[in-house]
N, C-alpha and C. Protein backbone atom coordinates (compact mmCIF):
# COMPACT_ATOMS: atom_id res chain seq x y z
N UNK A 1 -9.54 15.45 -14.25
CA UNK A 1 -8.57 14.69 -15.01
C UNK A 1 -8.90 13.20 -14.85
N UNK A 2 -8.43 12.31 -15.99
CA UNK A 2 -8.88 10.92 -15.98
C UNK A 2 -7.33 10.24 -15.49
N UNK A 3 -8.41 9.16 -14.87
CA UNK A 3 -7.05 8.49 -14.29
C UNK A 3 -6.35 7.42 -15.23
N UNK A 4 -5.66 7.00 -15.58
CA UNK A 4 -4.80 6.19 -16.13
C UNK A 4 -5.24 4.74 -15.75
N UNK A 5 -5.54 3.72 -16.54
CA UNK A 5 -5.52 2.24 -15.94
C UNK A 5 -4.11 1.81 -15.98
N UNK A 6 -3.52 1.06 -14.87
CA UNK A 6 -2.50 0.88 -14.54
C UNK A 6 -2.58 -0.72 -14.40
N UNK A 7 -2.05 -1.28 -15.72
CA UNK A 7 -1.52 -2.80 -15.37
C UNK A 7 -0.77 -3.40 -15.27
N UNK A 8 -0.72 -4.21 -14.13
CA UNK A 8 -0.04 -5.06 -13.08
C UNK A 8 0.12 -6.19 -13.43
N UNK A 9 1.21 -6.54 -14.32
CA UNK A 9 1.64 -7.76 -14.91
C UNK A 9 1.78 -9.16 -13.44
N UNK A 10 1.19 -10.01 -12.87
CA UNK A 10 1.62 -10.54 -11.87
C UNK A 10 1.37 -11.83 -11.96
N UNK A 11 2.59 -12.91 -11.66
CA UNK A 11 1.87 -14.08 -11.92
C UNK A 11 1.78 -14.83 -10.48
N UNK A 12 1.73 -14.12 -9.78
CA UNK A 12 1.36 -14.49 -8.20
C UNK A 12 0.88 -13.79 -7.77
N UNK A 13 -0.02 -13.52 -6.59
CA UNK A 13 -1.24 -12.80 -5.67
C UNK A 13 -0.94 -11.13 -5.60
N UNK A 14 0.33 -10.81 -5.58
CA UNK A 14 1.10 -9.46 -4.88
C UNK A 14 2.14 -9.52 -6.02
N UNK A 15 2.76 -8.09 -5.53
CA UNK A 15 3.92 -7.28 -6.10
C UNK A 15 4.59 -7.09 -4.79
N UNK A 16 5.68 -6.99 -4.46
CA UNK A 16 6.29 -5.69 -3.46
C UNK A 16 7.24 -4.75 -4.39
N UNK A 17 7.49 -3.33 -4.27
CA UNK A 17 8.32 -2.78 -4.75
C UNK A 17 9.07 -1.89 -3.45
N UNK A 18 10.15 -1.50 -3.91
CA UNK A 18 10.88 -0.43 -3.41
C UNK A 18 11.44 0.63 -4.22
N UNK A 19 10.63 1.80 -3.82
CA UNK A 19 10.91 2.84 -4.87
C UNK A 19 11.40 3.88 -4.40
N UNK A 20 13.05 4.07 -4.89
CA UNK A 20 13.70 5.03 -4.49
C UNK A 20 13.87 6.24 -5.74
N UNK A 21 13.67 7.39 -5.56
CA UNK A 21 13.61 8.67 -6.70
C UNK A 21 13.87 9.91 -5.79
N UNK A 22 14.89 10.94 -6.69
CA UNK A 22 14.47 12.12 -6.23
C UNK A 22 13.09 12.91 -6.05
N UNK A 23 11.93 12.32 -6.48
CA UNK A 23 10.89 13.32 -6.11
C UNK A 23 9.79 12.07 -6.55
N UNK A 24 8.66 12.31 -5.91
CA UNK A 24 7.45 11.50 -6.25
C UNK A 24 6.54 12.59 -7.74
N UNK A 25 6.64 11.78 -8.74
CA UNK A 25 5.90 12.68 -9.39
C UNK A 25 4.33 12.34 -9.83
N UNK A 26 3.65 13.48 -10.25
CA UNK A 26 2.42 13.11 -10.74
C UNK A 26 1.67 11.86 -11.68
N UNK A 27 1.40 10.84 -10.98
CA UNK A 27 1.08 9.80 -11.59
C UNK A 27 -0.16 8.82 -11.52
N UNK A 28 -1.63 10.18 -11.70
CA UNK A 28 -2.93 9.94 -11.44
C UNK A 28 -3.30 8.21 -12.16
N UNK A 29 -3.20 7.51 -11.44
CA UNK A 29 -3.47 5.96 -11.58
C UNK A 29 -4.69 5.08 -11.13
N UNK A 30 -5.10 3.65 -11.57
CA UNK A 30 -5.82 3.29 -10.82
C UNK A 30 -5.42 1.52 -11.35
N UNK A 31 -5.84 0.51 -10.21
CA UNK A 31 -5.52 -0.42 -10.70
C UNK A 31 -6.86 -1.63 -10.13
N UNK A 32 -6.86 -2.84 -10.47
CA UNK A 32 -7.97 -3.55 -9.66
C UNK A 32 -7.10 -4.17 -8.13
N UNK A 33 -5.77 -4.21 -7.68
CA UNK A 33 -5.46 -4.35 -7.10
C UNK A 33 -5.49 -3.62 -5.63
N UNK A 34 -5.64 -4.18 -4.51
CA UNK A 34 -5.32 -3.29 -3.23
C UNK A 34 -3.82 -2.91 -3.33
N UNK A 35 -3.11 -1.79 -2.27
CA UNK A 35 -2.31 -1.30 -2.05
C UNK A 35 -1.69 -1.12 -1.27
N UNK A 36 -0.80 -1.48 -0.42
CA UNK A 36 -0.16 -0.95 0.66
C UNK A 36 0.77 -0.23 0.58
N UNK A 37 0.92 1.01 1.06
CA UNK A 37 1.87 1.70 0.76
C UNK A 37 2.82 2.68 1.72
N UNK A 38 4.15 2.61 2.55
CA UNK A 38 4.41 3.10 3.58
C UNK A 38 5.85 4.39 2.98
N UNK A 39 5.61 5.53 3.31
CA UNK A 39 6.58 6.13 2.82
C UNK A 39 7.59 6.00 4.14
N UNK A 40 8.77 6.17 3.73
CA UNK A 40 9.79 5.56 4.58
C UNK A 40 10.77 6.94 4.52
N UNK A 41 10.67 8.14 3.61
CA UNK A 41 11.01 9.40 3.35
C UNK A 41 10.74 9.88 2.01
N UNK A 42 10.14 11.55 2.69
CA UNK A 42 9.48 12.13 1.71
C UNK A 42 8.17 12.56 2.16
N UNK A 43 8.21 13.92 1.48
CA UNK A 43 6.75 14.15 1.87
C UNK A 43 5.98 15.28 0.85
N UNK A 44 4.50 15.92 0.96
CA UNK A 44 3.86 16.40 -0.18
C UNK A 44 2.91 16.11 -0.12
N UNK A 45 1.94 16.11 -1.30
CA UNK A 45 0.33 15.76 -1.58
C UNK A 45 0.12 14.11 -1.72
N UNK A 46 -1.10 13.91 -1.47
CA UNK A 46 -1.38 12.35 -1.59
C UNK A 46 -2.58 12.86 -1.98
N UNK A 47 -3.00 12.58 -3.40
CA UNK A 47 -4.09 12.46 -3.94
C UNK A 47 -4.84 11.06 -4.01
N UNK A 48 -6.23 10.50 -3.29
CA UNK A 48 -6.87 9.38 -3.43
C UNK A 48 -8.37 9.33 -3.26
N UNK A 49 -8.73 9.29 -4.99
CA UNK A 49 -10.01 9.19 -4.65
C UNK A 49 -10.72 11.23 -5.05
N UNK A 50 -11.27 11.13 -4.53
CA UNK A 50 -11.76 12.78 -4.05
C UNK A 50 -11.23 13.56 -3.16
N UNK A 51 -10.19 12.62 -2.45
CA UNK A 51 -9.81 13.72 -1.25
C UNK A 51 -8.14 13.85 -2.00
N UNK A 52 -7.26 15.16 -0.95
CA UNK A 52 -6.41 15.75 -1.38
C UNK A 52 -5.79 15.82 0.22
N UNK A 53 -4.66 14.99 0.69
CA UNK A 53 -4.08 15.14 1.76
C UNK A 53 -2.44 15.32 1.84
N UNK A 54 -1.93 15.69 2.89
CA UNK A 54 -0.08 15.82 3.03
C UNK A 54 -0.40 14.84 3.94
N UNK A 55 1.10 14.27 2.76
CA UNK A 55 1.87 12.96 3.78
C UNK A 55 3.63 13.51 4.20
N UNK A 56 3.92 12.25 4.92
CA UNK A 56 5.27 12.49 5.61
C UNK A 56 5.73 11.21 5.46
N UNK A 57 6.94 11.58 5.83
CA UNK A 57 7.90 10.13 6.16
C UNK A 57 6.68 9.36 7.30
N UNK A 58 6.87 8.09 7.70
CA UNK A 58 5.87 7.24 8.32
C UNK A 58 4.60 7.07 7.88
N UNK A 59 4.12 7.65 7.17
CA UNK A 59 2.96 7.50 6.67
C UNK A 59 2.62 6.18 6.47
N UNK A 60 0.97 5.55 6.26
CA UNK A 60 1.16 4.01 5.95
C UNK A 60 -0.47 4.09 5.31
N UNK A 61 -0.66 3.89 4.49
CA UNK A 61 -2.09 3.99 3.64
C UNK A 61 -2.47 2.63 3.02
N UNK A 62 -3.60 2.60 3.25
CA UNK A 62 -4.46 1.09 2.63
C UNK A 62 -5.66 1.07 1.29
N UNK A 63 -4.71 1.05 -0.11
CA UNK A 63 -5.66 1.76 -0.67
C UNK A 63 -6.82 0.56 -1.87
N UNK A 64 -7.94 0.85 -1.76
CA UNK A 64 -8.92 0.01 -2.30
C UNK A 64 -8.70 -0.53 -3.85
N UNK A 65 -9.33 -1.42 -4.72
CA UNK A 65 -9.03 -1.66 -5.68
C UNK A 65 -9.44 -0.59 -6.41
N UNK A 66 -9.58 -0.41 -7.57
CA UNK A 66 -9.57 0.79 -8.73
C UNK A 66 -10.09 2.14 -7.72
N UNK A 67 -9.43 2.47 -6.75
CA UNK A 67 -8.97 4.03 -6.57
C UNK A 67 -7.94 4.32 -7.23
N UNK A 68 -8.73 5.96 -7.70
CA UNK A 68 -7.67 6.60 -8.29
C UNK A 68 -6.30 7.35 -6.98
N UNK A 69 -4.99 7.12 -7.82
CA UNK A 69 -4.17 7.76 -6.50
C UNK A 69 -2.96 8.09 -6.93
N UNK A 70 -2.22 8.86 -6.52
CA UNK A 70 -0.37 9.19 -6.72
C UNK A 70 -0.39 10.39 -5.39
N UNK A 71 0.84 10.49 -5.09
CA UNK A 71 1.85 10.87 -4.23
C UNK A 71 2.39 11.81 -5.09
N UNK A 72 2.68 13.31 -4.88
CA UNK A 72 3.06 14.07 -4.72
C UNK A 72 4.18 14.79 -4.18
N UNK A 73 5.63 14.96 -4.79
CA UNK A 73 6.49 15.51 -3.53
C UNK A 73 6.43 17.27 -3.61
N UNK A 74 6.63 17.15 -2.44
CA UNK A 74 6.27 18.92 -2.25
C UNK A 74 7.63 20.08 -2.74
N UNK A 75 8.54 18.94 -2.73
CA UNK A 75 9.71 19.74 -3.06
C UNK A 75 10.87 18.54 -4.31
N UNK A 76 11.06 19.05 -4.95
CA UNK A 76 12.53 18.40 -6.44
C UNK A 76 13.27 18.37 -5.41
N UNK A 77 14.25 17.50 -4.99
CA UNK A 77 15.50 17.28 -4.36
C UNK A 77 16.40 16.51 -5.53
N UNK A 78 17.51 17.41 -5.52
CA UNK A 78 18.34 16.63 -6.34
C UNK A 78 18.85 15.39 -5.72
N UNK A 79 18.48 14.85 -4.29
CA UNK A 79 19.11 13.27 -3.95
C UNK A 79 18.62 12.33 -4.60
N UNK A 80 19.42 11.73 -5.32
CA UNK A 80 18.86 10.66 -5.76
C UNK A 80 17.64 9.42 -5.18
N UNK A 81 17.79 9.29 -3.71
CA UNK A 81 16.90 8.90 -3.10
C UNK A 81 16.18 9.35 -2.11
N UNK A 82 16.15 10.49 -2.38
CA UNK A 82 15.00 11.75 -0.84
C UNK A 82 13.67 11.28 -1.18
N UNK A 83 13.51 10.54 -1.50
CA UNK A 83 11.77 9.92 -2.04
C UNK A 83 12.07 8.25 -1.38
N UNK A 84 11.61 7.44 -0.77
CA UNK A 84 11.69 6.38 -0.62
C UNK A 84 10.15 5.87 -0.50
N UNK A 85 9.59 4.75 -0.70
CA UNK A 85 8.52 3.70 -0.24
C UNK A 85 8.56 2.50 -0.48
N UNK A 86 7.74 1.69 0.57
CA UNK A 86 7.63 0.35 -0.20
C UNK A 86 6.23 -0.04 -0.57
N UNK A 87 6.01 -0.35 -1.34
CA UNK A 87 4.73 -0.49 -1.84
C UNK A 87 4.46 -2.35 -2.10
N UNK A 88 2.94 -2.59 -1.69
CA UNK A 88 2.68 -3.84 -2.32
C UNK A 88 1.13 -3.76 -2.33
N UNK A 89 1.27 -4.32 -3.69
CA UNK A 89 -0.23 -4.36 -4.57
C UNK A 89 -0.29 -6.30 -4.50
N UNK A 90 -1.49 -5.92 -3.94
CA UNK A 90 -1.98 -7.75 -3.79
C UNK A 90 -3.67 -7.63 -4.32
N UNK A 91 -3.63 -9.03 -4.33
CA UNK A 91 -5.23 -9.66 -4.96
C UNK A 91 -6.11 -9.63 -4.19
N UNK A 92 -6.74 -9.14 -3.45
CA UNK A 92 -8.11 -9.36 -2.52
C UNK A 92 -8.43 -10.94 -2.18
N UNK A 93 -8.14 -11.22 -3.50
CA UNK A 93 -8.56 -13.03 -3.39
C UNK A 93 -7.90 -13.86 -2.17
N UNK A 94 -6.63 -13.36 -1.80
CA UNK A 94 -5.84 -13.98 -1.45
C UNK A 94 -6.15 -13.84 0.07
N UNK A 95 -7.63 -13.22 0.66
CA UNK A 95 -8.80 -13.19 1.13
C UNK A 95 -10.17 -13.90 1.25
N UNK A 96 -10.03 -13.90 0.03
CA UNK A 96 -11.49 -14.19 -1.00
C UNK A 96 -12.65 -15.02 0.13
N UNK A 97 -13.48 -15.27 -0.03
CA UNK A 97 -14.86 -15.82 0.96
C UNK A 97 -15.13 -16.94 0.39
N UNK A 98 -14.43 -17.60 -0.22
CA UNK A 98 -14.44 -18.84 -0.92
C UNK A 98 -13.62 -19.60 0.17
N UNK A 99 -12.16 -18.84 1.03
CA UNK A 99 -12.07 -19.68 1.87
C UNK A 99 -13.05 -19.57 2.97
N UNK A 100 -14.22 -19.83 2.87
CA UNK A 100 -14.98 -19.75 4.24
C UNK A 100 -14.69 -20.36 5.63
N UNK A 101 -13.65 -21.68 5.21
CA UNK A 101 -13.73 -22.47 6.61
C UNK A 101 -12.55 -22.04 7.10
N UNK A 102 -12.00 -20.49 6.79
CA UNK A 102 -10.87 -19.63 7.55
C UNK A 102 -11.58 -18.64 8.10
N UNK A 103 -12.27 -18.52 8.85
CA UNK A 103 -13.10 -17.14 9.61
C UNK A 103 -11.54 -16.50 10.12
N UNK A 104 -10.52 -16.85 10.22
CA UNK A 104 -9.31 -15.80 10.91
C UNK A 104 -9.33 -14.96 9.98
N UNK A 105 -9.91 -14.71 8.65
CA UNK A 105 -9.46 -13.84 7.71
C UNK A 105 -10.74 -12.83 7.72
N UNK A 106 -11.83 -12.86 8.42
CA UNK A 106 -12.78 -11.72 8.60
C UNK A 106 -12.85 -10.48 8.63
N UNK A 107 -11.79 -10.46 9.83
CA UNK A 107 -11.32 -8.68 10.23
C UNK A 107 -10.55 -8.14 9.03
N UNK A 108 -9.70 -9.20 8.56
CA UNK A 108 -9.12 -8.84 7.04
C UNK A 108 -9.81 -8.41 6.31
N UNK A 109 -11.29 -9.51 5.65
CA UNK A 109 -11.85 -9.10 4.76
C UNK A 109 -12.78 -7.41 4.77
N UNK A 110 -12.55 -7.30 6.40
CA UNK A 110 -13.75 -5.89 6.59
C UNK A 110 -12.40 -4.94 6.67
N UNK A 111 -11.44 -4.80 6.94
CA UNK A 111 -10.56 -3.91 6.89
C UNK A 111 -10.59 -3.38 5.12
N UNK A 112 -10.17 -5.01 4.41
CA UNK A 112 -10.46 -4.63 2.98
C UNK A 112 -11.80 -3.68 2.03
N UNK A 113 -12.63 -3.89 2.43
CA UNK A 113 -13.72 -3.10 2.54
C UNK A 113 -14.06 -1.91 2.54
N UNK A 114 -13.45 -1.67 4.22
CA UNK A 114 -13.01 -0.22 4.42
C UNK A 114 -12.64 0.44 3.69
N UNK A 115 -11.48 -0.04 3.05
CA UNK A 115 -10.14 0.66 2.07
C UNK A 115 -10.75 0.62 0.96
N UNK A 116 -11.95 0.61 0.60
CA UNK A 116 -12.68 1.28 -0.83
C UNK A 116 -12.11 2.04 -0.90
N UNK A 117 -12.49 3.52 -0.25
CA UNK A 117 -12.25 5.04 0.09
C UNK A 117 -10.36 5.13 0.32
N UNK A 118 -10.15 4.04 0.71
CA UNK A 118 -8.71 4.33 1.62
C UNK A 118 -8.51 4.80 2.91
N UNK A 119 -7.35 3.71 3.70
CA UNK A 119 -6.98 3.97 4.90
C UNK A 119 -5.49 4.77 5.37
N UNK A 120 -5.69 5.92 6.51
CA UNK A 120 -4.60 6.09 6.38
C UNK A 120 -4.40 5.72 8.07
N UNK A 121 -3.26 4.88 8.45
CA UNK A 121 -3.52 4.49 9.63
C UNK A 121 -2.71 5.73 10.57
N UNK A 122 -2.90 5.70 11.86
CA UNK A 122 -1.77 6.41 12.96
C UNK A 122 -0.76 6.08 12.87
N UNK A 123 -0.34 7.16 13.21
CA UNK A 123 1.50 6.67 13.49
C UNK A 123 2.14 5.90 14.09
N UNK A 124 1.66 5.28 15.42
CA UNK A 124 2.18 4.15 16.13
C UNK A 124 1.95 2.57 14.95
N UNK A 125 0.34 2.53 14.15
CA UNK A 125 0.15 1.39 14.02
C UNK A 125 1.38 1.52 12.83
N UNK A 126 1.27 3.08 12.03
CA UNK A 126 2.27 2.63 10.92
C UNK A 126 3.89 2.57 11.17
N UNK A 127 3.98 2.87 11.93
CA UNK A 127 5.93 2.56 12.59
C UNK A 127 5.96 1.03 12.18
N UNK A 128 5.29 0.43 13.14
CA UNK A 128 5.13 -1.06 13.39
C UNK A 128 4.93 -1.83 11.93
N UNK A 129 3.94 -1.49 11.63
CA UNK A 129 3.77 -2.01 10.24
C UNK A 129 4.83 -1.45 9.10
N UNK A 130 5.39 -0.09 9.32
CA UNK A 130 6.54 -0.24 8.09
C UNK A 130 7.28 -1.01 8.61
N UNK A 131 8.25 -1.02 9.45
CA UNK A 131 8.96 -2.06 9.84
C UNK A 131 8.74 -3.10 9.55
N UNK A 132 7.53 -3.90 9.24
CA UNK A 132 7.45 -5.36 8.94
C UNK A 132 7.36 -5.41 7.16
N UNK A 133 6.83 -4.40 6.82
CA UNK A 133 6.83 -4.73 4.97
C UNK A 133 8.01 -4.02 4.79
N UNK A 134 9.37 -3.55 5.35
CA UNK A 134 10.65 -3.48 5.21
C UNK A 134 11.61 -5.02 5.30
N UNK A 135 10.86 -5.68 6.27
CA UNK A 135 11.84 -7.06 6.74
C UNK A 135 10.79 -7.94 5.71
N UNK A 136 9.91 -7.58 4.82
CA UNK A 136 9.33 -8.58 4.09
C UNK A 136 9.88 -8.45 2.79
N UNK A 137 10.57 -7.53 2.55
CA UNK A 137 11.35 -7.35 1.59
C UNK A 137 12.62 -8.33 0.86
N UNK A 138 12.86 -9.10 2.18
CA UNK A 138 14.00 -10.33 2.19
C UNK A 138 13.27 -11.69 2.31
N UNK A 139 11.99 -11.20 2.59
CA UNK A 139 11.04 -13.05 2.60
C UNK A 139 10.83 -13.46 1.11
N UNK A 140 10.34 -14.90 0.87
CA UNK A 140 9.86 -14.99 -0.49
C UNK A 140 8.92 -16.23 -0.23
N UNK A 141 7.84 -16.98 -1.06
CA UNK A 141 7.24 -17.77 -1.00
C UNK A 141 6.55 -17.72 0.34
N UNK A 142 6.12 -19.30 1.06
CA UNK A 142 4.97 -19.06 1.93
C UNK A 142 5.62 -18.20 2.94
N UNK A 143 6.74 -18.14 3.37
CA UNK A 143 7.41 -17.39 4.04
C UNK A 143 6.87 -15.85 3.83
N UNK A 144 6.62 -15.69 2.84
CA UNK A 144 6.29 -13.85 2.78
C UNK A 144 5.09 -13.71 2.99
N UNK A 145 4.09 -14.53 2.28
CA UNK A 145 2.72 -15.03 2.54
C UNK A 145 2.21 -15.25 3.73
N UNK A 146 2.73 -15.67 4.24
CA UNK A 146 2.33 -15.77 6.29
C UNK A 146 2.29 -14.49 6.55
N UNK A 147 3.71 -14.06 6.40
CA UNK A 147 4.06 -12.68 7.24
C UNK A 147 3.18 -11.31 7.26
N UNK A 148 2.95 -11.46 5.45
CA UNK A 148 2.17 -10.24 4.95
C UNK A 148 0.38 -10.57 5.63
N UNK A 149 0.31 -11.77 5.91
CA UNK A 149 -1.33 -12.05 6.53
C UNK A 149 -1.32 -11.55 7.83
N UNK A 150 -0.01 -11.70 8.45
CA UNK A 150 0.05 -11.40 10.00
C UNK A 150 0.16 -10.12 10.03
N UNK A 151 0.82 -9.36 9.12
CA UNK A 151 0.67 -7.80 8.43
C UNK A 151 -0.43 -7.56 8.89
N UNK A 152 -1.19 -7.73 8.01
CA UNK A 152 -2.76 -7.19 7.73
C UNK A 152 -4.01 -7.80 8.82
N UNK A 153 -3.35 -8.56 9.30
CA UNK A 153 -4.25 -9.27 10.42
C UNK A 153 -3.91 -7.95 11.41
N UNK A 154 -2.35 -7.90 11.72
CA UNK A 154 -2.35 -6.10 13.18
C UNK A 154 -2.88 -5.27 12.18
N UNK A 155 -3.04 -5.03 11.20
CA UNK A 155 -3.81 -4.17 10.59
C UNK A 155 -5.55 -3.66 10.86
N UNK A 156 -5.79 -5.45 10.92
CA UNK A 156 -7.33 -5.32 10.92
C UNK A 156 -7.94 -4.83 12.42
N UNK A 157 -6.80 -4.97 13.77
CA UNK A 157 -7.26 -5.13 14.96
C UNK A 157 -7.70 -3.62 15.39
């Protein structure tokens, strides 16, 4: 099956969303953006790429630019919100190797890298890290921008 191009209207670096639904449905996608994505409840298939995995509540995935991907719920719940995540799609740039005279952003840029294929981290690193793109949910401007670098910086370690 072909994946869908998925565009991301954005007039700044990132998106964050919070997406609450009774069920995650089939929504084979791909975008030029990276991904962060932490399910917070809910669980089922995670299709990304070539591979085919089950996720859970805590889950926390790092997914590359134009991978194909959607989430899967394993079960229809009529709750209106038995599906939860927060998701944020950002620019690579906001990385980019143009800032060269920031070497703090290295481990970033090779973490980014990584996440061609996609990352799915452990459970300790992703507790920690949902928790922080939950409280980034109330930041805005450089304020969110710091936070989400310091994100991805415990990300990169």
């Amino acid at each position: 099956m072909k994946a869908s191009f998925e565009h991301i209207d954005q007039d700044s670096s990132h998106i964050q969303l919070w997406i609450s639904q009774p069920s995650f449905g089939f929504y084979w996608h791909y975008h030029p953006e990276l991904e962060l994505t932490y399910i917070v409840q809910g669980s089922g298939k995670r299709f990304t790429g070539d591979r085919i995995e089950t996720f859970k509540s805590g889950d926390l995935v790092l997914l590359g630019p134009d991978l194909p991907h959607t989430w899967v719920s394993s079960d229809n719940n009529d709750l209106q919100d038995a599906c939860q995540a927060v998701v944020v799609q950002f620019k690579s740039a906001m990385f980019d190797h143009s800032l060269d005279g920031f070497n703090e952003f290295d481990s970033i840029r090779k973490l980014i890298v990584l996440a061609k294929r996609g990352i799915k981290f452990n459970p300790a690193i992703a507790e920690k890290a949902g928790r922080q793109l939950i409280q980034l949910r109330e930041a805005k401007g450089l304020r969110w921008l710091t936070e989400f670098w310091i994100l991805m910086d415990n990300l990169a370690c």
